[in-house]
PDB file of N, CA and C in Angstrom:
ATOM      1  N   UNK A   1      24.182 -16.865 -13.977  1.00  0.00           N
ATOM      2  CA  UNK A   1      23.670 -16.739 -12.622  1.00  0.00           C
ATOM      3  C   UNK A   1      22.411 -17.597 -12.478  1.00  0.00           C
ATOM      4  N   UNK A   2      22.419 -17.882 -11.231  1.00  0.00           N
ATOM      5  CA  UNK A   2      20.935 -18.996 -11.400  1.00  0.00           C
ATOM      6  C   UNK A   2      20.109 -18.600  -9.621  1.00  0.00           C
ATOM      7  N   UNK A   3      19.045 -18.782  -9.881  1.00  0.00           N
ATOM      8  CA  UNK A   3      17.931 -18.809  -8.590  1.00  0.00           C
ATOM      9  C   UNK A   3      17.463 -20.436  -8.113  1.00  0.00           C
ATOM     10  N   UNK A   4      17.517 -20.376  -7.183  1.00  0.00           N
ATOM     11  CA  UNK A   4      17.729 -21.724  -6.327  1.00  0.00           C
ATOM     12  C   UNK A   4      16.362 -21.650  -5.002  1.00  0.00           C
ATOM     13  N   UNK A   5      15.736 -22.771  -5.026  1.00  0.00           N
ATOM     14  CA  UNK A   5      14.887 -22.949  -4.221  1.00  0.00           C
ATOM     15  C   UNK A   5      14.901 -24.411  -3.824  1.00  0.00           C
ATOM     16  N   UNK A   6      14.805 -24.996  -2.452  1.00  0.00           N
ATOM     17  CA  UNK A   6      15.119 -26.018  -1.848  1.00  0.00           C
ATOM     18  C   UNK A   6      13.634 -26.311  -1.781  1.00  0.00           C
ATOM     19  N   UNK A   7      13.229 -27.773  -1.249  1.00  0.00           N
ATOM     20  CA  UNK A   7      12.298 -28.580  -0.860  1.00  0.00           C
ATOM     21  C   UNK A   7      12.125 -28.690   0.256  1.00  0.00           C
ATOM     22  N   UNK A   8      12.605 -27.978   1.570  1.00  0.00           N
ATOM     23  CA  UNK A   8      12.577 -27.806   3.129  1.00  0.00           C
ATOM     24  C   UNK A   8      11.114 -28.109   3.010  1.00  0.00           C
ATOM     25  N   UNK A   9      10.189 -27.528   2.469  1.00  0.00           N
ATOM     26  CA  UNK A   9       8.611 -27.526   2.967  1.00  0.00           C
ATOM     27  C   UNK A   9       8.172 -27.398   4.402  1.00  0.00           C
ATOM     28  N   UNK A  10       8.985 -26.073   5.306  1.00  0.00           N
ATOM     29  CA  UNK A  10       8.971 -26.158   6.198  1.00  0.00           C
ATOM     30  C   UNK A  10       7.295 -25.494   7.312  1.00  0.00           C
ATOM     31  N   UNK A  11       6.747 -25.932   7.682  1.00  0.00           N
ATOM     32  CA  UNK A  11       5.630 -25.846   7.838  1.00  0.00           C
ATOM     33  C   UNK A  11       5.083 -23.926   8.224  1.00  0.00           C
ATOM     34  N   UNK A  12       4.096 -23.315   7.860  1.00  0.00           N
ATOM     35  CA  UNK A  12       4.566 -22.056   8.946  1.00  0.00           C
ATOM     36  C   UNK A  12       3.005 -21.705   8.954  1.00  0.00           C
ATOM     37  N   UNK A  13       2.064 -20.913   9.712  1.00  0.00           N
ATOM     38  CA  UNK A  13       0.558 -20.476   9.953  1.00  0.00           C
ATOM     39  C   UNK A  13       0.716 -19.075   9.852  1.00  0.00           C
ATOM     40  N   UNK A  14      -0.143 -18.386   8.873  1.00  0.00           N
ATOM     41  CA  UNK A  14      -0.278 -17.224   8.800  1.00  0.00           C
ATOM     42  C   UNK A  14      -2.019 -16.891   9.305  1.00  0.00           C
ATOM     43  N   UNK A  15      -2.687 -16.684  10.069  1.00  0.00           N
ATOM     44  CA  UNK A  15      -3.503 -16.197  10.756  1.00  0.00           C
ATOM     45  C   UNK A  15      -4.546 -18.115  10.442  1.00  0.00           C
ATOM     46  N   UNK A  16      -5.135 -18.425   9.912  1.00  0.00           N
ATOM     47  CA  UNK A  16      -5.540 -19.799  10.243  1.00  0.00           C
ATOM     48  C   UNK A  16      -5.239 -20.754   9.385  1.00  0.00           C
ATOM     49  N   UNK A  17      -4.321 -19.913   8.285  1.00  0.00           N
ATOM     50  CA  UNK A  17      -3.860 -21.106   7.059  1.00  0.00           C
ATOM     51  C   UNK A  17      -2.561 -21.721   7.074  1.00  0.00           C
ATOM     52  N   UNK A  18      -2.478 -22.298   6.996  1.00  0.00           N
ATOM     53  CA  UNK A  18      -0.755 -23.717   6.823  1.00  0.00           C
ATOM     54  C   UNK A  18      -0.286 -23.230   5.825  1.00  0.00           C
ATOM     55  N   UNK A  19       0.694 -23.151   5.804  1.00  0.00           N
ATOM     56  CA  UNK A  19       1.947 -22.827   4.796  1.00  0.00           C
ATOM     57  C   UNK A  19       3.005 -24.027   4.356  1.00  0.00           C
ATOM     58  N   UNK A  20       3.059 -24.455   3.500  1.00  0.00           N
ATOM     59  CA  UNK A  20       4.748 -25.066   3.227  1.00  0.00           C
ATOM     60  C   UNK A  20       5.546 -24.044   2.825  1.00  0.00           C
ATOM     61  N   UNK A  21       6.521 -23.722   3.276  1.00  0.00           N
ATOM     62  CA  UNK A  21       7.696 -23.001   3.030  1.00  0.00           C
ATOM     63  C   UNK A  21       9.062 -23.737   2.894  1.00  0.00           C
ATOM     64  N   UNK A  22       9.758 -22.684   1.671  1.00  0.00           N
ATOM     65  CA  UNK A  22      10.740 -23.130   1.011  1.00  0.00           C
ATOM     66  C   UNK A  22      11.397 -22.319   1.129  1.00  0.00           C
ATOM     67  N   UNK A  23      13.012 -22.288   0.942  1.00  0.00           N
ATOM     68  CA  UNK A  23      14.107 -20.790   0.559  1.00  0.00           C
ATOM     69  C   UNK A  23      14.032 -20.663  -0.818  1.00  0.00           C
ATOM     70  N   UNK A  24      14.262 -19.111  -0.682  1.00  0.00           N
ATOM     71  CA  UNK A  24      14.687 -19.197  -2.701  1.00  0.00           C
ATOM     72  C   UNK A  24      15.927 -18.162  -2.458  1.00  0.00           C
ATOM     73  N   UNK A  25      17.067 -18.385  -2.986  1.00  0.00           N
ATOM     74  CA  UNK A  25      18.132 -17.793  -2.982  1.00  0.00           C
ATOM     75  C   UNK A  25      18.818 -17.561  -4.131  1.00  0.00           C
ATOM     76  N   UNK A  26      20.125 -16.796  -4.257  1.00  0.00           N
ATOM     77  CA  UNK A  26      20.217 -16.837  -5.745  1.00  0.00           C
ATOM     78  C   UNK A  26      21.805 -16.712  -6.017  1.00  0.00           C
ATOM     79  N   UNK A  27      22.709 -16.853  -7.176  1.00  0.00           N
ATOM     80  CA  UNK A  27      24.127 -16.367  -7.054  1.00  0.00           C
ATOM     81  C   UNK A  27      24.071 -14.775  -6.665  1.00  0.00           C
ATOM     82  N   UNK A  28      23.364 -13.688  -7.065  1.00  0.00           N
ATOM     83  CA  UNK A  28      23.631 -12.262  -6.275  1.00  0.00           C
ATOM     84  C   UNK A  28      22.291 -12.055  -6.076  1.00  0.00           C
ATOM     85  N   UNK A  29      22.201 -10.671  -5.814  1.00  0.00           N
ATOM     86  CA  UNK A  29      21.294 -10.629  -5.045  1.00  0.00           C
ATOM     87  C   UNK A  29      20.326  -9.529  -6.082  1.00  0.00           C
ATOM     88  N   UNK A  30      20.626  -9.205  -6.883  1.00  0.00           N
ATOM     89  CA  UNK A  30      19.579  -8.647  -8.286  1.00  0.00           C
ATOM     90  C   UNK A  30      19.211  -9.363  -8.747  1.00  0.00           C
ATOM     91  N   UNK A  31      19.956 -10.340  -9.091  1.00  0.00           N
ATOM     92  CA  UNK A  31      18.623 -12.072  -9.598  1.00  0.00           C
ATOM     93  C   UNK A  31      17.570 -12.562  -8.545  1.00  0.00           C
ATOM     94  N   UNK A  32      18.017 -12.302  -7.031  1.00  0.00           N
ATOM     95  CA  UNK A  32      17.056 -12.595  -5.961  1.00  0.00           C
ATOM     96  C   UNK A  32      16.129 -11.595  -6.637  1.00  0.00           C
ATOM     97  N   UNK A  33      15.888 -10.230  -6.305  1.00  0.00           N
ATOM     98  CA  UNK A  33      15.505  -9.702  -6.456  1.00  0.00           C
ATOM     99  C   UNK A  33      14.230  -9.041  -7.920  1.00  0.00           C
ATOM    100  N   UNK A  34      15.105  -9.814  -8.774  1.00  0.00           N
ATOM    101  CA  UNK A  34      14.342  -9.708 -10.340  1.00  0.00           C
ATOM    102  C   UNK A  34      13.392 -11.260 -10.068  1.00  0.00           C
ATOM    103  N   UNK A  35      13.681 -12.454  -9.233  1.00  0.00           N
ATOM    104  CA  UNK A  35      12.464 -13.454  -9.150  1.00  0.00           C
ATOM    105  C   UNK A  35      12.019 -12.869  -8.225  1.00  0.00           C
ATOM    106  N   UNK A  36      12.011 -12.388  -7.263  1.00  0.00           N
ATOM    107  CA  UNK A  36      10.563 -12.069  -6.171  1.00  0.00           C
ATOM    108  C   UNK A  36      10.044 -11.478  -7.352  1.00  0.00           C
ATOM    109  N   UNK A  37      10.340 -10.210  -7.454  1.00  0.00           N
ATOM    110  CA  UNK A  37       9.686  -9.467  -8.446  1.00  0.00           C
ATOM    111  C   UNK A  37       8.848 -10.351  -9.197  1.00  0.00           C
ATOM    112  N   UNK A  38       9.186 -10.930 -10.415  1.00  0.00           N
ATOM    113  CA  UNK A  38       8.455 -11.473 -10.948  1.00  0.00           C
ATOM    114  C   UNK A  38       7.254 -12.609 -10.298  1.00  0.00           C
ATOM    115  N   UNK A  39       7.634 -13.119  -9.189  1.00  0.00           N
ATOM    116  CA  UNK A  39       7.129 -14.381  -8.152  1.00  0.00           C
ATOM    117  C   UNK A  39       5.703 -13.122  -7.785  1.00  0.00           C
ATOM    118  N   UNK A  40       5.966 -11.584  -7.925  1.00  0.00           N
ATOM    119  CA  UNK A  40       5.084 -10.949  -6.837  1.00  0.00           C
ATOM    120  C   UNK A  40       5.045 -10.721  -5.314  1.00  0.00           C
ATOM    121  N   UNK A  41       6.887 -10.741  -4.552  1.00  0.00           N
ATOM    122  CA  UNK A  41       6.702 -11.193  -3.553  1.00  0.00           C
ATOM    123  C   UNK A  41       7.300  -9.798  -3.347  1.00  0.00           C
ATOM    124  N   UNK A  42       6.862  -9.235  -1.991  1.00  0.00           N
ATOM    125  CA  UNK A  42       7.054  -7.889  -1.765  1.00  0.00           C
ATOM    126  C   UNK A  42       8.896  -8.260  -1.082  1.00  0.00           C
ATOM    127  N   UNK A  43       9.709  -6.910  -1.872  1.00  0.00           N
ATOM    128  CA  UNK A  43      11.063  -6.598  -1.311  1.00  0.00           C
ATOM    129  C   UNK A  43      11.225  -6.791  -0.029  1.00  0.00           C
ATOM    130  N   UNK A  44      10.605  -6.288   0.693  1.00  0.00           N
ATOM    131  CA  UNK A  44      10.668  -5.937   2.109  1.00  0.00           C
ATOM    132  C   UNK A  44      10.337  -7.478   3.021  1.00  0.00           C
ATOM    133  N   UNK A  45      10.177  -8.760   2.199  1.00  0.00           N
ATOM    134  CA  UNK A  45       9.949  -9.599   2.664  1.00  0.00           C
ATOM    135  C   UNK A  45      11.889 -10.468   2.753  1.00  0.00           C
ATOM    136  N   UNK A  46      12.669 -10.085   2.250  1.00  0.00           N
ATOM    137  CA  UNK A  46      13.979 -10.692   2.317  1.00  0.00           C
ATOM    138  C   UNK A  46      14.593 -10.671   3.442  1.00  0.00           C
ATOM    139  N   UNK A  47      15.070 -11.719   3.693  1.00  0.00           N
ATOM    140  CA  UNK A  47      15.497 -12.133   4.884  1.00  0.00           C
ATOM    141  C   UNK A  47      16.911 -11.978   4.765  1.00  0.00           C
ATOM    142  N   UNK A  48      17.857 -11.690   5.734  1.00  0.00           N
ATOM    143  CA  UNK A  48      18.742 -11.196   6.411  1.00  0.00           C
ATOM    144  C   UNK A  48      19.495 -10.790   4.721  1.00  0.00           C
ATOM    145  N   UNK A  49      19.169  -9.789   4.273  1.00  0.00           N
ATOM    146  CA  UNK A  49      19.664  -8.747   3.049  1.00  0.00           C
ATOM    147  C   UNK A  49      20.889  -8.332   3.464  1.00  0.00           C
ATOM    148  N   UNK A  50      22.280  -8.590   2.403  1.00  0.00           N
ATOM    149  CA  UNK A  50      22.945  -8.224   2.154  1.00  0.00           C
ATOM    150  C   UNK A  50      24.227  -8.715   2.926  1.00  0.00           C
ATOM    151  N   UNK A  51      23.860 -10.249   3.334  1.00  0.00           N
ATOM    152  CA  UNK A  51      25.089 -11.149   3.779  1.00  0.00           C
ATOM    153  C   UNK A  51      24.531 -12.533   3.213  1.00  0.00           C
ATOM    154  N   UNK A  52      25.230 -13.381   4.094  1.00  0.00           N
ATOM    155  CA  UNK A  52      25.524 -14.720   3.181  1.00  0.00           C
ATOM    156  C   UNK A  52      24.345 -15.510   3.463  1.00  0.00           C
ATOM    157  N   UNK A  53      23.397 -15.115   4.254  1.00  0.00           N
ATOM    158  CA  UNK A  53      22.425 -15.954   4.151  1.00  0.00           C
ATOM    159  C   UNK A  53      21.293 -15.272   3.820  1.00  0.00           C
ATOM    160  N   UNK A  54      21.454 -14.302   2.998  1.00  0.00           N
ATOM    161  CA  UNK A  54      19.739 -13.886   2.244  1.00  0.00           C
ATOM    162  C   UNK A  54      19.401 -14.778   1.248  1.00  0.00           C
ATOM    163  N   UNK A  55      18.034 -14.235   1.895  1.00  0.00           N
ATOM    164  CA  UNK A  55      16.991 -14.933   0.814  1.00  0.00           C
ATOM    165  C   UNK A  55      15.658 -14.637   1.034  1.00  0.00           C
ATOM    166  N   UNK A  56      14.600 -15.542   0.322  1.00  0.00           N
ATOM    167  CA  UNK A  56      13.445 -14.938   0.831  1.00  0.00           C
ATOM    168  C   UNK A  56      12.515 -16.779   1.005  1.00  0.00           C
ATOM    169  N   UNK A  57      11.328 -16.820   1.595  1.00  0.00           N
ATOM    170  CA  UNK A  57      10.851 -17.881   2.477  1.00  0.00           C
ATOM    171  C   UNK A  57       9.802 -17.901   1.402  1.00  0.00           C
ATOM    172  N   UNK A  58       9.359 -18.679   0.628  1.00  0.00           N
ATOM    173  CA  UNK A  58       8.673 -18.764  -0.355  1.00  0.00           C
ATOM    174  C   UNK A  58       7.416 -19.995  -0.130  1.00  0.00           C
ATOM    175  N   UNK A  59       6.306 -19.682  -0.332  1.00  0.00           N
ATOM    176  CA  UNK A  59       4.775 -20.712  -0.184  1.00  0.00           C
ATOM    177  C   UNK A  59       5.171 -21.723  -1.309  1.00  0.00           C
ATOM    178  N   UNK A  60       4.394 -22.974  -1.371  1.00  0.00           N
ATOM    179  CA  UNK A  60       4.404 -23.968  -2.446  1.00  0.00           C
ATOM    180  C   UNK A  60       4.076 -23.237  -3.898  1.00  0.00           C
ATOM    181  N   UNK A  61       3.004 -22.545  -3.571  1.00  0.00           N
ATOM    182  CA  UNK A  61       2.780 -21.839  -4.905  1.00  0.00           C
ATOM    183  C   UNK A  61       3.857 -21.173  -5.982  1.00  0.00           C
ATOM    184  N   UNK A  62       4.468 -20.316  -4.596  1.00  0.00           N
ATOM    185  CA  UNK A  62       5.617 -19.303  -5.416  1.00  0.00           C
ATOM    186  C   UNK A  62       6.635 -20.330  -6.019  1.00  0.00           C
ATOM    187  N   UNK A  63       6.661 -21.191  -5.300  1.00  0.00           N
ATOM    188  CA  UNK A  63       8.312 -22.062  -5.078  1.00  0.00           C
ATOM    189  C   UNK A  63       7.824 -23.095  -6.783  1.00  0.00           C
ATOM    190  N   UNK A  64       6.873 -23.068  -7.049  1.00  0.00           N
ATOM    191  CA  UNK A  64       6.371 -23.847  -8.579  1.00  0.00           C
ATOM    192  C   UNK A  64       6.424 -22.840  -9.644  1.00  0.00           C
ATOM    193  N   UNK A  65       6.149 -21.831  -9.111  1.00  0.00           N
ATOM    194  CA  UNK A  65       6.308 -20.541 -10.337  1.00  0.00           C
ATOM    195  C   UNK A  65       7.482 -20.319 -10.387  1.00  0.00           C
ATOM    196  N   UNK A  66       8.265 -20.199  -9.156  1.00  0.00           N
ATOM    197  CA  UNK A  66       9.872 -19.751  -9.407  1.00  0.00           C
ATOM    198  C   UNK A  66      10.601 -21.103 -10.157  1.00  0.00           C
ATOM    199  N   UNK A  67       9.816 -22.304 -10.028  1.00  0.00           N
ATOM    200  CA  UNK A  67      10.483 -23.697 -11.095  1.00  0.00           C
ATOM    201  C   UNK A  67      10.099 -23.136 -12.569  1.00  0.00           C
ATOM    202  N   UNK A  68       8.567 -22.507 -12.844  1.00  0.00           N
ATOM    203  CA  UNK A  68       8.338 -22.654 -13.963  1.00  0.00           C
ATOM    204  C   UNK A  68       9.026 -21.355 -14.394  1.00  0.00           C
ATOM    205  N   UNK A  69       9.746 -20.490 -14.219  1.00  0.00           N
ATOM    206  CA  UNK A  69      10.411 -19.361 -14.119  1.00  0.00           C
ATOM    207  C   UNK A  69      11.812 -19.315 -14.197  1.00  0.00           C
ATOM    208  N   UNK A  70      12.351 -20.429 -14.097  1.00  0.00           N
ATOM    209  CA  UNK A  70      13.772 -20.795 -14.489  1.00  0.00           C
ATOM    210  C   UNK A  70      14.322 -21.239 -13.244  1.00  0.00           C
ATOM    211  N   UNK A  71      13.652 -21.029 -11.932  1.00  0.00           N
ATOM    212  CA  UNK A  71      14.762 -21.574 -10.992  1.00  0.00           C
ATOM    213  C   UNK A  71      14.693 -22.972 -10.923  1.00  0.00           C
ATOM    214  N   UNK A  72      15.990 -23.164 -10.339  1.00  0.00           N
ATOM    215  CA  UNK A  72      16.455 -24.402 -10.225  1.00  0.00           C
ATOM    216  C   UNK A  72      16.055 -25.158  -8.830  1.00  0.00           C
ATOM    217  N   UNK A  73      15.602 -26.487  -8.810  1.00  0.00           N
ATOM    218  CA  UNK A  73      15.456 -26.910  -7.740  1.00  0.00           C
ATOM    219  C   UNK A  73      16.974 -27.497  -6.954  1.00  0.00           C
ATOM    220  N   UNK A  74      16.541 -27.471  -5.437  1.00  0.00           N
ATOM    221  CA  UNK A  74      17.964 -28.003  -4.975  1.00  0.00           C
ATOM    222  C   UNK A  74      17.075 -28.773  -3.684  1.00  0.00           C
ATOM    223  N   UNK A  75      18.190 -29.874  -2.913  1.00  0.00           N
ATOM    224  CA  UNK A  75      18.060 -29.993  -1.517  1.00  0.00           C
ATOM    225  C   UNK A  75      18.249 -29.070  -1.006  1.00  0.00           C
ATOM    226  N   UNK A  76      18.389 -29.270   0.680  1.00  0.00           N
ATOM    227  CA  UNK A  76      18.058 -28.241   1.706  1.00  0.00           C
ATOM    228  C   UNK A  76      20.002 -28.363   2.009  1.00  0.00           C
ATOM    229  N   UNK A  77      20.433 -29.571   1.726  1.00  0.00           N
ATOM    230  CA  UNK A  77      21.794 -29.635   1.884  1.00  0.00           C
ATOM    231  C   UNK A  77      22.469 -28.511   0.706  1.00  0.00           C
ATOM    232  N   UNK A  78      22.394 -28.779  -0.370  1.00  0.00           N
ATOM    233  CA  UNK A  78      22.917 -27.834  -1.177  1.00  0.00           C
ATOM    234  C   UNK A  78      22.875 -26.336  -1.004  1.00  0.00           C
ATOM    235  N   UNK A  79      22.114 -25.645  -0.348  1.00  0.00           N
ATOM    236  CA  UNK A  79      21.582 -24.566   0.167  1.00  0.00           C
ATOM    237  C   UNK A  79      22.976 -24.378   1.354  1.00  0.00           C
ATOM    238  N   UNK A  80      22.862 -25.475   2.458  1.00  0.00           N
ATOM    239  CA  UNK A  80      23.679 -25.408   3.675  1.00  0.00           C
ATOM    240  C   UNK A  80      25.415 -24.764   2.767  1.00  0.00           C
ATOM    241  N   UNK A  81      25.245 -25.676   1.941  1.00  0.00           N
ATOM    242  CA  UNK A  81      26.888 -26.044   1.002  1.00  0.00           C
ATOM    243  C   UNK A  81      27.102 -24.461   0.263  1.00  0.00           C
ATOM    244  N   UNK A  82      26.058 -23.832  -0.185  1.00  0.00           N
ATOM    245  CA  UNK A  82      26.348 -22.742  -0.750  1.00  0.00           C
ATOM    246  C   UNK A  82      26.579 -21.692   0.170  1.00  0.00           C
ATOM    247  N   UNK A  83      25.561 -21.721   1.325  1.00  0.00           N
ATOM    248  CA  UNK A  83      25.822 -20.304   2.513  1.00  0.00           C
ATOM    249  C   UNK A  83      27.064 -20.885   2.951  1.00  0.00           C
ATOM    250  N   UNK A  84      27.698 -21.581   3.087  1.00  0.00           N
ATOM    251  CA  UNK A  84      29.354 -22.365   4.171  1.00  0.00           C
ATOM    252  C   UNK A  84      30.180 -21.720   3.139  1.00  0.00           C
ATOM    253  N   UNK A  85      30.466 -21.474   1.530  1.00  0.00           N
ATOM    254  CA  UNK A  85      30.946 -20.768   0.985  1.00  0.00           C
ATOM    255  C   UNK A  85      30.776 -19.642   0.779  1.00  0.00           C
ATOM    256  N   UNK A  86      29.752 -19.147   0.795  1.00  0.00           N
ATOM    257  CA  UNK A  86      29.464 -17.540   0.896  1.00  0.00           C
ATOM    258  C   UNK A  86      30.029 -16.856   2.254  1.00  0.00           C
ATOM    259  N   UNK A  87      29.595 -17.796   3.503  1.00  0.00           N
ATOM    260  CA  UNK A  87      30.208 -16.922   4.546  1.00  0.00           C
ATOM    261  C   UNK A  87      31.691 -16.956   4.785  1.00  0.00           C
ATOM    262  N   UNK A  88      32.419 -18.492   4.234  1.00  0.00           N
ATOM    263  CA  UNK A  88      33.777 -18.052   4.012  1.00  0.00           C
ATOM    264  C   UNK A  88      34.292 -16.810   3.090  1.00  0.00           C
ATOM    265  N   UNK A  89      33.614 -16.946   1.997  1.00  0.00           N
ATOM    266  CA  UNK A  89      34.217 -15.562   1.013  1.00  0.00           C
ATOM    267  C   UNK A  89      33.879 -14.213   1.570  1.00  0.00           C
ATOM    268  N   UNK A  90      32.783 -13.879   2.741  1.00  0.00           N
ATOM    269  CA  UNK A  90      32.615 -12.742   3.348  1.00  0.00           C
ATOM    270  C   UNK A  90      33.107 -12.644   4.038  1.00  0.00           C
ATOM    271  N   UNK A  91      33.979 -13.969   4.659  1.00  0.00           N
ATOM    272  CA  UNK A  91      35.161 -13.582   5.905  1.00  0.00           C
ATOM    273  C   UNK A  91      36.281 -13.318   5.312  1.00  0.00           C
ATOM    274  N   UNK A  92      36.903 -13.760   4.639  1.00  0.00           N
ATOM    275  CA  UNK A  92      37.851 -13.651   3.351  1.00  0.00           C
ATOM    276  C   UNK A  92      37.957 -11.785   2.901  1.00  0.00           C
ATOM    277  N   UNK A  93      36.953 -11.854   2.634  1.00  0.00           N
ATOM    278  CA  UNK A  93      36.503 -10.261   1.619  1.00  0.00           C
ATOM    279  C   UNK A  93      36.257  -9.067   2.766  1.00  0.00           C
ATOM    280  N   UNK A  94      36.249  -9.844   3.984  1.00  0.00           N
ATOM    281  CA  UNK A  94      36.627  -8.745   5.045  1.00  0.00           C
ATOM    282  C   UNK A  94      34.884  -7.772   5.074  1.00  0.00           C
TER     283      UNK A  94
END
């Protein structure tokens, strides 16, 4: 199983500071779950939990710890390529 985080660096402001933001996603969702954990990123921060496009929105910081942590880097395309199969197999799997 592997944890996956893209290079989007998508810009975001949390009260006056800039953010780069990244996805971090994973093959299930207890490996998501065992890197936040370890990343320090609170549960309750996962985004749309328990379909084909969870994940969680990760700062530059986290997104270097989750590299030095075993995840794997990806494009933002590879990401697209993995949810287009996940939501087929959840239409599939009913």
């Amino acid at each position: 199983m592997t944890v996956y985080v893209d290079n989007a660096r998508i810009p975001y402001r949390r009260g006056s500071r800039k953010l780069l933001m990244s996805h971090m996603l994973a093959d299930d969702t207890e490996e998501l779950e065992s890197m936040a954990r370890t990343l320090g990123i609170k549960p309750s921060w996962i985004q749309y939990s328990g379909t084909y496009r969870e994940h969680y929105d990760v700062c530059a910081s986290k997104r270097a710890l989750a590299l030095r942590s075993g995840a794997q880097a990806v494009d933002p395309l590879f990401l697209v390529r993995l949810r287009q199969q996940r939501r087929k197999k959840e239409l599939e799997d009913g």
